[in-house]
N, C-alpha and C. Protein backbone atom coordinates (compact mmCIF):
# COMPACT_ATOMS: atom_id res chain seq x y z
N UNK A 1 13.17 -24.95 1.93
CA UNK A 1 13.69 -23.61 1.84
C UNK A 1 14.24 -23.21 3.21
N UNK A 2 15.42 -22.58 3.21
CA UNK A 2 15.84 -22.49 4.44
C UNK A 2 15.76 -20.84 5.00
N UNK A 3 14.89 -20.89 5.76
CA UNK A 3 14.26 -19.07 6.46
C UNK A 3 15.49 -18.36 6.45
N UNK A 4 15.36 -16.81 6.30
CA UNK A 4 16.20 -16.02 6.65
C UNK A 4 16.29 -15.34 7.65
N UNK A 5 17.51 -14.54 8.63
CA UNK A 5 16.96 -14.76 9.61
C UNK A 5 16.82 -13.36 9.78
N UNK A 6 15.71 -12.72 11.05
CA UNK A 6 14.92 -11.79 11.54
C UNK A 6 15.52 -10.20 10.69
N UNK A 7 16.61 -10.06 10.78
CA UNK A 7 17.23 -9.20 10.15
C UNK A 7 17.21 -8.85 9.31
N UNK A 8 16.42 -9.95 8.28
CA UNK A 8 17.11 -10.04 6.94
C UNK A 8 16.17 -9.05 6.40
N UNK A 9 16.94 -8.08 5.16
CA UNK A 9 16.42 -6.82 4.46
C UNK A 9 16.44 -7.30 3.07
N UNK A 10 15.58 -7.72 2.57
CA UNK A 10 15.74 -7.91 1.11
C UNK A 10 15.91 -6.49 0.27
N UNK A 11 15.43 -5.53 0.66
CA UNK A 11 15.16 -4.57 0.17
C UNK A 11 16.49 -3.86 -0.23
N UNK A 12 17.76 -3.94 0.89
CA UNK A 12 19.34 -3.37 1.20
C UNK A 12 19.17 -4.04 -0.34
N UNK A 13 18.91 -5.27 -0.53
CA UNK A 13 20.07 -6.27 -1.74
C UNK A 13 19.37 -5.46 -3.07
N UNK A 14 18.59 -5.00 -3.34
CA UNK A 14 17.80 -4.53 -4.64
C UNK A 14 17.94 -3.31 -5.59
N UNK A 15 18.41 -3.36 -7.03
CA UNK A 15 18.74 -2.23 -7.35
C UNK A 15 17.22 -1.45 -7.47
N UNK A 16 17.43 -0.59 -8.45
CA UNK A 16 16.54 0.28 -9.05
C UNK A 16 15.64 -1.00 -10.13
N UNK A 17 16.46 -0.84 -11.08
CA UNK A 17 15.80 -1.72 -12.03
C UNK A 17 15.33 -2.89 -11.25
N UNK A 18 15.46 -3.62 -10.23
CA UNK A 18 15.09 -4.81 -9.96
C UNK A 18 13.65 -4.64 -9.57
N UNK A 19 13.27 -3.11 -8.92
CA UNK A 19 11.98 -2.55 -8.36
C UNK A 19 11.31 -2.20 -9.50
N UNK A 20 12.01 -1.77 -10.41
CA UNK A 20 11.51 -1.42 -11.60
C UNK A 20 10.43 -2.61 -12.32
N UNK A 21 11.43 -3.08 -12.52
CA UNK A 21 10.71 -4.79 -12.91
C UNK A 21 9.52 -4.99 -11.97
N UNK A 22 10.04 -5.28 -11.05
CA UNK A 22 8.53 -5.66 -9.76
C UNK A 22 7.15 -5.07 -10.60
N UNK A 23 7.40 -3.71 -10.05
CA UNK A 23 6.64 -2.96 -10.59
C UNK A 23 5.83 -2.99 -11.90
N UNK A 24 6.73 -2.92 -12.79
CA UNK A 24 6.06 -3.95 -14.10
C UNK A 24 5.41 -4.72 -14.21
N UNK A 25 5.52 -5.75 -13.63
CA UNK A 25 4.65 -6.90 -13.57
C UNK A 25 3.39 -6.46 -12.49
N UNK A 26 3.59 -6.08 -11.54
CA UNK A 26 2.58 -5.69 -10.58
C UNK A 26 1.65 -5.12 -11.60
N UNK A 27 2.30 -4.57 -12.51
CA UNK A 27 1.10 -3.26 -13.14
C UNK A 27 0.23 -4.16 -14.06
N UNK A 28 0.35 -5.52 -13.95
CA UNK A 28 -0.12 -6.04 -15.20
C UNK A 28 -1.12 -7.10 -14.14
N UNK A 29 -1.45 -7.09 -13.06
CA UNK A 29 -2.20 -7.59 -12.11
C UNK A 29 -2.77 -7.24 -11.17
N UNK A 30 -4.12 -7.06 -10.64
CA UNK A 30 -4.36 -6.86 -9.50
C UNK A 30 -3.86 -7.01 -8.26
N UNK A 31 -4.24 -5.91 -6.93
CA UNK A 31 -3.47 -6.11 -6.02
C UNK A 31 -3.64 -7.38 -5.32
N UNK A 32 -4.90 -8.18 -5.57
CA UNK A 32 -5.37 -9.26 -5.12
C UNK A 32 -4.69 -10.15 -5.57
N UNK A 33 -4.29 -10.15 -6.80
CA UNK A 33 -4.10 -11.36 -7.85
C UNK A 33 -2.59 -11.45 -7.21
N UNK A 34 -2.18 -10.22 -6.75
CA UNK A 34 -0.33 -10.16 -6.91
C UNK A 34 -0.17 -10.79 -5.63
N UNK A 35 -0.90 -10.52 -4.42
CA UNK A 35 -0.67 -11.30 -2.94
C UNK A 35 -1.18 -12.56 -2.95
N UNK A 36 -2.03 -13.27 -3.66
CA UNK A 36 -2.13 -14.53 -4.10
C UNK A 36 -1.45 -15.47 -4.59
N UNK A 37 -0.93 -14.78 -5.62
CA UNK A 37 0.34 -15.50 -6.37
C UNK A 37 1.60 -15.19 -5.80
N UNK A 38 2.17 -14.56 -4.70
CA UNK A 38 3.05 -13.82 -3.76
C UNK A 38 2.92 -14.99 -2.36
N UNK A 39 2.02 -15.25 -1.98
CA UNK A 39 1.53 -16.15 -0.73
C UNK A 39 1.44 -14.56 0.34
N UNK A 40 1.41 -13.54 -0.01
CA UNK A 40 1.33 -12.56 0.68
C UNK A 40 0.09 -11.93 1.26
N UNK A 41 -0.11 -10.94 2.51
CA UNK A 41 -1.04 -10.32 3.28
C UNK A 41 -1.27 -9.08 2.91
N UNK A 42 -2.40 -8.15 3.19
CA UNK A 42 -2.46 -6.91 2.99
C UNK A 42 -1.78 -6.75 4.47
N UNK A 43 -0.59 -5.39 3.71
CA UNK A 43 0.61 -4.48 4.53
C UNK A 43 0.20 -3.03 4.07
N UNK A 44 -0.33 -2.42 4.42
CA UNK A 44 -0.46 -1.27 4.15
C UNK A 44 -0.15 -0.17 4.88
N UNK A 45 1.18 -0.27 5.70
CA UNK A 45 1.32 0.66 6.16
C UNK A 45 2.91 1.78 4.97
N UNK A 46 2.98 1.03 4.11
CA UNK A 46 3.96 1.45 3.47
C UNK A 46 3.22 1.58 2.07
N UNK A 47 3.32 2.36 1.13
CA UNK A 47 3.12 2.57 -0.75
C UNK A 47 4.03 3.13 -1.00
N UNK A 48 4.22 2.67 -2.17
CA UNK A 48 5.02 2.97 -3.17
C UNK A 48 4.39 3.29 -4.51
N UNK A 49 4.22 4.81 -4.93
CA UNK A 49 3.97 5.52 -6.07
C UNK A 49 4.43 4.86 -7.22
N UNK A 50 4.19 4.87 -8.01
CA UNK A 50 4.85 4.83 -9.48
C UNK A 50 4.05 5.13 -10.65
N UNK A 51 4.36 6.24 -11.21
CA UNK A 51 3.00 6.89 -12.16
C UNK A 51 2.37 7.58 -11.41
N UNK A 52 1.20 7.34 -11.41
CA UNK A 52 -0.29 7.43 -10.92
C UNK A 52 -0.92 6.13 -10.13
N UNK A 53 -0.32 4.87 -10.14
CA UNK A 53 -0.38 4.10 -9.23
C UNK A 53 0.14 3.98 -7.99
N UNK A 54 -0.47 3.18 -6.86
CA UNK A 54 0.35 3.19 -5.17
C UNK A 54 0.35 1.77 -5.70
N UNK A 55 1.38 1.14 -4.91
CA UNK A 55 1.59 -0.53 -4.64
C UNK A 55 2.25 -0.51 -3.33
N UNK A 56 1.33 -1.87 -2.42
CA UNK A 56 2.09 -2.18 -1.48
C UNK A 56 3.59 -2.45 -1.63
N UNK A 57 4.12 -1.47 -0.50
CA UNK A 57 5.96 -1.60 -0.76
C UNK A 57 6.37 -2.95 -0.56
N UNK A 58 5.68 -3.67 0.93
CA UNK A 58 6.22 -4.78 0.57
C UNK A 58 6.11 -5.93 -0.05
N UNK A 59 5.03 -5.81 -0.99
CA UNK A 59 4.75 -7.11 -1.68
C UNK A 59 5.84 -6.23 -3.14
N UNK A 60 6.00 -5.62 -3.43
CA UNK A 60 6.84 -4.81 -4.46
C UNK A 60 8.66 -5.42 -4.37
N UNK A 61 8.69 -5.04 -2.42
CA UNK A 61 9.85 -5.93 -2.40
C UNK A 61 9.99 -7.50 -2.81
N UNK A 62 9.00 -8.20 -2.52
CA UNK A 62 9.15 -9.20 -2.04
C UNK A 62 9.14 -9.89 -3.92
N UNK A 63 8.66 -9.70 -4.48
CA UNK A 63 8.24 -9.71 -6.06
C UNK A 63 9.70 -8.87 -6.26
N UNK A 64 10.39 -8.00 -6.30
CA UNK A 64 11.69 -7.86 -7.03
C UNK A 64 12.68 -8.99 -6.74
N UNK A 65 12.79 -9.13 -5.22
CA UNK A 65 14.07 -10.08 -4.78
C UNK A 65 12.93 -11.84 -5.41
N UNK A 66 12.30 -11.89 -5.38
CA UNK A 66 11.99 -13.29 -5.92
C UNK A 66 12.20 -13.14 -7.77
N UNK A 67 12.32 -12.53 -8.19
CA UNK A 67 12.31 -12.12 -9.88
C UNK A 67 13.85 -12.12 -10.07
N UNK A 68 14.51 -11.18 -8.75
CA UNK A 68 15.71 -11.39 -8.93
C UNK A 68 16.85 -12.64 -8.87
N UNK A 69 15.90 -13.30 -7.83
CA UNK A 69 16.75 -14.53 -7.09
C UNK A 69 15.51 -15.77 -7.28
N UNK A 70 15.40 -16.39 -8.58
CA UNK A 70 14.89 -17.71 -9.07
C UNK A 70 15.42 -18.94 -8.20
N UNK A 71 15.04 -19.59 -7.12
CA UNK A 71 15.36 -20.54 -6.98
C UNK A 71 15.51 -20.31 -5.37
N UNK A 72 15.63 -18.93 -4.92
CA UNK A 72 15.89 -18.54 -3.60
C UNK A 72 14.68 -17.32 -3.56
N UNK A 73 13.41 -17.68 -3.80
CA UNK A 73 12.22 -16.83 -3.53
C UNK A 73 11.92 -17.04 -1.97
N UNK A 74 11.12 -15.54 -1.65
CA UNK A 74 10.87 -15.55 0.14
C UNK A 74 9.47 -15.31 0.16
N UNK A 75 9.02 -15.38 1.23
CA UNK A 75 8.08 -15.02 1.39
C UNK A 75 7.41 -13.54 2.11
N UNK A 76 6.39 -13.29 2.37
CA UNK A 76 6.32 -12.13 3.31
C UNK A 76 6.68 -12.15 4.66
N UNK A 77 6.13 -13.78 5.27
CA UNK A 77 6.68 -13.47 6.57
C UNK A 77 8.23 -13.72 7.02
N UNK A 78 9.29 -13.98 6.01
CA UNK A 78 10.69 -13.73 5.51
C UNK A 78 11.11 -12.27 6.43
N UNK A 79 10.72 -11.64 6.30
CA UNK A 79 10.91 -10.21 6.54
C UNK A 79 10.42 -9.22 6.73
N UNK A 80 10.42 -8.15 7.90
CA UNK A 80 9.64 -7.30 8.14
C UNK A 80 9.23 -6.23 7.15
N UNK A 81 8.00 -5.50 7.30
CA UNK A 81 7.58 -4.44 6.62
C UNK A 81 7.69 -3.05 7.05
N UNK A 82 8.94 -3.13 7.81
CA UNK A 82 8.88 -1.66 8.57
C UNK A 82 9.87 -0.75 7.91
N UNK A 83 9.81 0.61 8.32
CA UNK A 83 10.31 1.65 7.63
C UNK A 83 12.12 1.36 7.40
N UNK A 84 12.89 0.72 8.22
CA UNK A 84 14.19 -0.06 8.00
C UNK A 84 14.35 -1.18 6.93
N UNK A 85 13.45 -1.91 7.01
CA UNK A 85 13.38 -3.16 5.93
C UNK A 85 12.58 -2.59 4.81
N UNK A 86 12.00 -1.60 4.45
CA UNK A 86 11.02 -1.59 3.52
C UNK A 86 11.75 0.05 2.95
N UNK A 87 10.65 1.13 3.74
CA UNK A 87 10.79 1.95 3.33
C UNK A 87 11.76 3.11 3.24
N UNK A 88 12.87 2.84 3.69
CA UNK A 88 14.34 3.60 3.61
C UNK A 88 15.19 2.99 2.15
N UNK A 89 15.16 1.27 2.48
CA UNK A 89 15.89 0.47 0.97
C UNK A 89 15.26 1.56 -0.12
N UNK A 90 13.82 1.84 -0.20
CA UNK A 90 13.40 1.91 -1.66
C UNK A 90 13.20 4.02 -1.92
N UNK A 91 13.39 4.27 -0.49
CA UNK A 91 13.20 5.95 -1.14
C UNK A 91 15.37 6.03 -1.26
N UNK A 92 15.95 4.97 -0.72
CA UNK A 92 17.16 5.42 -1.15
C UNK A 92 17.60 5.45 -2.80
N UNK A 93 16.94 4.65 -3.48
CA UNK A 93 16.90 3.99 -4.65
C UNK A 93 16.08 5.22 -5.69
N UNK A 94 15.24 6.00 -4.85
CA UNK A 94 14.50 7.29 -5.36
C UNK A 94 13.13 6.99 -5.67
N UNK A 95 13.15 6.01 -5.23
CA UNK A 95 11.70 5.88 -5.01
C UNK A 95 10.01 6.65 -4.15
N UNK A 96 9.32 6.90 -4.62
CA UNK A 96 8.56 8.12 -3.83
C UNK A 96 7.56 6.77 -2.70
N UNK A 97 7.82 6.88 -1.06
CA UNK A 97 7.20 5.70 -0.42
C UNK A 97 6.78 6.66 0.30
N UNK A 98 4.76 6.18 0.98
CA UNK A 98 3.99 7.19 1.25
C UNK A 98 4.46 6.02 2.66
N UNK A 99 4.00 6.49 3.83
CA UNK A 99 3.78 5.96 4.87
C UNK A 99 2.46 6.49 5.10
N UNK A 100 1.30 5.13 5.69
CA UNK A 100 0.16 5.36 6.07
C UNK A 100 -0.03 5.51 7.39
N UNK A 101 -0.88 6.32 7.85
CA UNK A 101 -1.52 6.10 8.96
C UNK A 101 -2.15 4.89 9.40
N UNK A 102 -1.52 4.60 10.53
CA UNK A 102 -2.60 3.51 11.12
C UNK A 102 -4.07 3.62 11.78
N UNK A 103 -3.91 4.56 12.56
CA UNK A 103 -4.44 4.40 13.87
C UNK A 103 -5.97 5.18 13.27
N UNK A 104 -6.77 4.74 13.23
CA UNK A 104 -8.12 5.45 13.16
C UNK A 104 -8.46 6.00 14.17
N UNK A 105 -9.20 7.38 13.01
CA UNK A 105 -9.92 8.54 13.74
C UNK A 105 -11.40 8.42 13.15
N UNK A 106 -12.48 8.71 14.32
CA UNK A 106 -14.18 8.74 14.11
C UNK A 106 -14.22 9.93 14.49
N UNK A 107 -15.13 11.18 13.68
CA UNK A 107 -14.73 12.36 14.32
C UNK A 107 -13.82 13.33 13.31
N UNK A 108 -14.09 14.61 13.87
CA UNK A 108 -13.61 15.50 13.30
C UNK A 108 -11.90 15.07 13.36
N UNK A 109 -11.33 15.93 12.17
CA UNK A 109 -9.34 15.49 11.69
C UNK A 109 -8.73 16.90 12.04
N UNK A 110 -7.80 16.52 12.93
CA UNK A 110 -7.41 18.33 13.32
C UNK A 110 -6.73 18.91 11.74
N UNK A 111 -7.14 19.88 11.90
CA UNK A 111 -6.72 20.94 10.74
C UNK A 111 -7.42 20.61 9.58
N UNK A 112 -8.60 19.89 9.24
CA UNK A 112 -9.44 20.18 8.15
C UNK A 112 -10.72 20.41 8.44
N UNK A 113 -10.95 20.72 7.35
CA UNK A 113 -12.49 21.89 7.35
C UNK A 113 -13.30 20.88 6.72
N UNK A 114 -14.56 21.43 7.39
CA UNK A 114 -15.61 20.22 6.57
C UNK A 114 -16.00 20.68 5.43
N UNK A 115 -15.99 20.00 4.10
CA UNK A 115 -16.10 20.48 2.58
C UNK A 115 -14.88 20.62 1.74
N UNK A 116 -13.69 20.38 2.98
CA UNK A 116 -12.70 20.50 2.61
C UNK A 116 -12.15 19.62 0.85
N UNK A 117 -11.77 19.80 0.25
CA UNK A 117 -11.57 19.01 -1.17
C UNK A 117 -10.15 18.58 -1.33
N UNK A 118 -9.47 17.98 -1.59
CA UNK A 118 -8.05 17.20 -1.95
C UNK A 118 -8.22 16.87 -3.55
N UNK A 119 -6.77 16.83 -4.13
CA UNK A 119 -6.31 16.79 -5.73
C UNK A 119 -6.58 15.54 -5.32
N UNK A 120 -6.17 14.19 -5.08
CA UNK A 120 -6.02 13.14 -5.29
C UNK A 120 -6.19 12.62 -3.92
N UNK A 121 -6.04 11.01 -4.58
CA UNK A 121 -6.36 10.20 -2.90
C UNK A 121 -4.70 10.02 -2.40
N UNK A 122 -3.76 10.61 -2.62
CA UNK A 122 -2.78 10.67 -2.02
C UNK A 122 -2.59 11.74 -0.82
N UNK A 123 -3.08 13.17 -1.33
CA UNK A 123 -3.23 14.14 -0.64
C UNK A 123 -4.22 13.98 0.60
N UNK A 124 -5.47 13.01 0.29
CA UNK A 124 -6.49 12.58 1.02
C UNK A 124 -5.93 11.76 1.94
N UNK A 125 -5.13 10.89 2.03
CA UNK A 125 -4.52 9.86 2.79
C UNK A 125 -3.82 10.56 3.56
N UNK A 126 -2.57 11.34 3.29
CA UNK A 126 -1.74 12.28 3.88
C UNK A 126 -2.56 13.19 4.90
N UNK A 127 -3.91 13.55 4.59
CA UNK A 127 -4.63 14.21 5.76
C UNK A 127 -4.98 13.56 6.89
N UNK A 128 -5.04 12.37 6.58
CA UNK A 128 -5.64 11.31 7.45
C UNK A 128 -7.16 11.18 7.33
N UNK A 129 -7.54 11.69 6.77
CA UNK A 129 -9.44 11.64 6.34
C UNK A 129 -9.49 10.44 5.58
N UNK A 130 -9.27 9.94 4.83
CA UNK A 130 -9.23 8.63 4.02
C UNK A 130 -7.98 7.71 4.27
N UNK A 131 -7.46 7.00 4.82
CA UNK A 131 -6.01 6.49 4.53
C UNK A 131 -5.39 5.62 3.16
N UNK A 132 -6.56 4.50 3.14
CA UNK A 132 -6.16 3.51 1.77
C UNK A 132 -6.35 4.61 0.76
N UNK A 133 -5.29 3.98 -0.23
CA UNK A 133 -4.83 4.84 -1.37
C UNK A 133 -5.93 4.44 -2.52
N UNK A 134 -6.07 2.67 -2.48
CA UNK A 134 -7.21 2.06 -3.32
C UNK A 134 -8.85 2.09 -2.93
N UNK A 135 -8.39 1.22 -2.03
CA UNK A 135 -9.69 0.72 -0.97
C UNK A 135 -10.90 2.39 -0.93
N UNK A 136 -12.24 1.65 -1.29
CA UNK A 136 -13.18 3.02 -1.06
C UNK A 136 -13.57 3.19 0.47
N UNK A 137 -13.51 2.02 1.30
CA UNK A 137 -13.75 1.90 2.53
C UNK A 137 -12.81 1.24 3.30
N UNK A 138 -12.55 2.46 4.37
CA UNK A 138 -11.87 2.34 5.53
C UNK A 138 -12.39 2.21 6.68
N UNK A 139 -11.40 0.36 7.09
CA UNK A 139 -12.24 0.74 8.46
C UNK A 139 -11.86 -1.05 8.63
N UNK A 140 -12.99 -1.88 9.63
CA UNK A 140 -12.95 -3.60 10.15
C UNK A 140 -13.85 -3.41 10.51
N UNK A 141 -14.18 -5.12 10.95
CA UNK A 141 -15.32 -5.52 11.48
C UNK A 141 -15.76 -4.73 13.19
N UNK A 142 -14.61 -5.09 13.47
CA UNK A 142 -14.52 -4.49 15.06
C UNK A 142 -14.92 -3.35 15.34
N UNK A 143 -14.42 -1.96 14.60
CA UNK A 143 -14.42 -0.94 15.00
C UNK A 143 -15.22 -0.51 13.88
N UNK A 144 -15.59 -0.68 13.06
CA UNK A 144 -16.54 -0.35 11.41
C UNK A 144 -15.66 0.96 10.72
N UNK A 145 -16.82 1.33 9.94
CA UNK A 145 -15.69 1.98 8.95
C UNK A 145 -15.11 3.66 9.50
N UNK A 146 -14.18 4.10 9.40
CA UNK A 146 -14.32 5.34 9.77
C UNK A 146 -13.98 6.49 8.72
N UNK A 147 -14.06 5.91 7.27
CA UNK A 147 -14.03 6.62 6.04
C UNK A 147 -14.66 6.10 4.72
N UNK A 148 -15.22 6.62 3.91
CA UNK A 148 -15.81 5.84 2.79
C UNK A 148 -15.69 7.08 1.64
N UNK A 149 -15.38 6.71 0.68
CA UNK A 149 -14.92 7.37 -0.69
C UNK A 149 -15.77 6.92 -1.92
N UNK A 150 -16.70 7.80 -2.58
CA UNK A 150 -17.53 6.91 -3.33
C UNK A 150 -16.73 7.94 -4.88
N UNK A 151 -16.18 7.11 -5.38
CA UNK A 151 -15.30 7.70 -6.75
C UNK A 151 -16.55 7.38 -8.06
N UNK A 152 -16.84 6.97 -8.33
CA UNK A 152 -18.13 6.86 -9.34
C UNK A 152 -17.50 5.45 -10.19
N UNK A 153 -16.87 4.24 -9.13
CA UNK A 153 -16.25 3.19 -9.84
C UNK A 153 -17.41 2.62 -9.93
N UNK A 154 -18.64 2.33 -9.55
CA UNK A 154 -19.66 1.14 -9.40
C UNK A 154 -21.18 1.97 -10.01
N UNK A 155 -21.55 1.55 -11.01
CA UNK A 155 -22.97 2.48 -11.71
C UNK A 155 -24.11 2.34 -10.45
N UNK A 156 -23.70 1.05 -9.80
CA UNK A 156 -24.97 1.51 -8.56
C UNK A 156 -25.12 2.25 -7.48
N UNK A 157 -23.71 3.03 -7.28
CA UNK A 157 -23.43 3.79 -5.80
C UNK A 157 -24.25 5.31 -6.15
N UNK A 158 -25.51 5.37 -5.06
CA UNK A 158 -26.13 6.74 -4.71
C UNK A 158 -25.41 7.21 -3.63
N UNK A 159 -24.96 8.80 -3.70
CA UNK A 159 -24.76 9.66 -2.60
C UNK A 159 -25.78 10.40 -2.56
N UNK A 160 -25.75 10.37 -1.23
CA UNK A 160 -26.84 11.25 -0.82
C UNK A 160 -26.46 12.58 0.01
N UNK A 161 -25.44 12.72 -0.05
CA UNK A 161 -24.53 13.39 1.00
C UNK A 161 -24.45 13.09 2.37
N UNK A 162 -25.55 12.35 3.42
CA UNK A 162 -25.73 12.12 4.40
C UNK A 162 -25.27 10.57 4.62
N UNK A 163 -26.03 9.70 2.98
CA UNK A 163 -26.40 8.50 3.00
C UNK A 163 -25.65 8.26 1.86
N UNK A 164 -25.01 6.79 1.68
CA UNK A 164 -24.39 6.65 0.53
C UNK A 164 -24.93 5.07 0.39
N UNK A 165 -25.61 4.73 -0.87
CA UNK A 165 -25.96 3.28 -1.11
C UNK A 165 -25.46 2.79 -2.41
């Protein structure tokens, strides 16, 4: 396979429907299952809405232009994930793309109140109090977590308000 080079925007080449499609299929797999079968990394500094679901934008790209182009599939490290290669192609197209926060905060979040409540984990992310849109825990090994979200997905998770097991 012959690399493309540094520049290259898969995202410029992609209609609507081609994201459309992506998307489709994404919806029919986990996010695990889709970067597996993708040869792809968690990128999360970009989502892409659709419904009530977020999907990484660029495994979304990278899954349209390979669906589109059989025989000339790329990979992730093909092309960057930044707001030029990623997230401009797909809100031009009308697509709704969240940009995440990176940088962790331990500690109070300027401008929210403690008890504070959010509609969804989109609104939650956008505050910067939670960032992952999926993920219940935020955070690495290095620096540990600096957010945790207990949604009532697992019958064994106790809150305790202080303590969560």
């Amino acid at each position: 396979m012959v690399r493309p080079p540094s520049s290259f925007k898969p995202a410029s080449d992609l209609t609507r429907d081609d994201v459309e499609r992506a998307l489709q299929i994404a919806s029919q797999k986990t996010a695990t299952e889709l970067r597996d079968e993708l040869g792809a990394f968690p990128a999360f500094k970009y989502q892409i809405c659709h419904g009530s679901e977020f999907y990484d934008a660029k495994v979304i790209v990278q899954l349209a232009w390979n669906v589109r182009n059989p025989g000339r599939e790329i990979t992730a490290s093909d092309f960057r994930g930044s707001r030029e290669h990623v997230a401009e192609p797909l809100r031009a197209l009308g697509f709704d793309v969240l940009e995440i926060a990176t940088q962790r905060t331990f500690g109070p979040i300027a401008g929210v109140r403690v008890g504070e409540t959010f509609g969804d984990r989109k609104a939650l992310s956008r505050s910067g109090i939670h960032r992952p849109l999926q993920a219940g825990i935020s955070g690495n090994a290095a620096d540990g977590a600096d957010s945790i979200v207990v949604s009532g997905g697992y019958v064994d998770d106790q809150d305790f308000g202080d303590r969560i097991i």
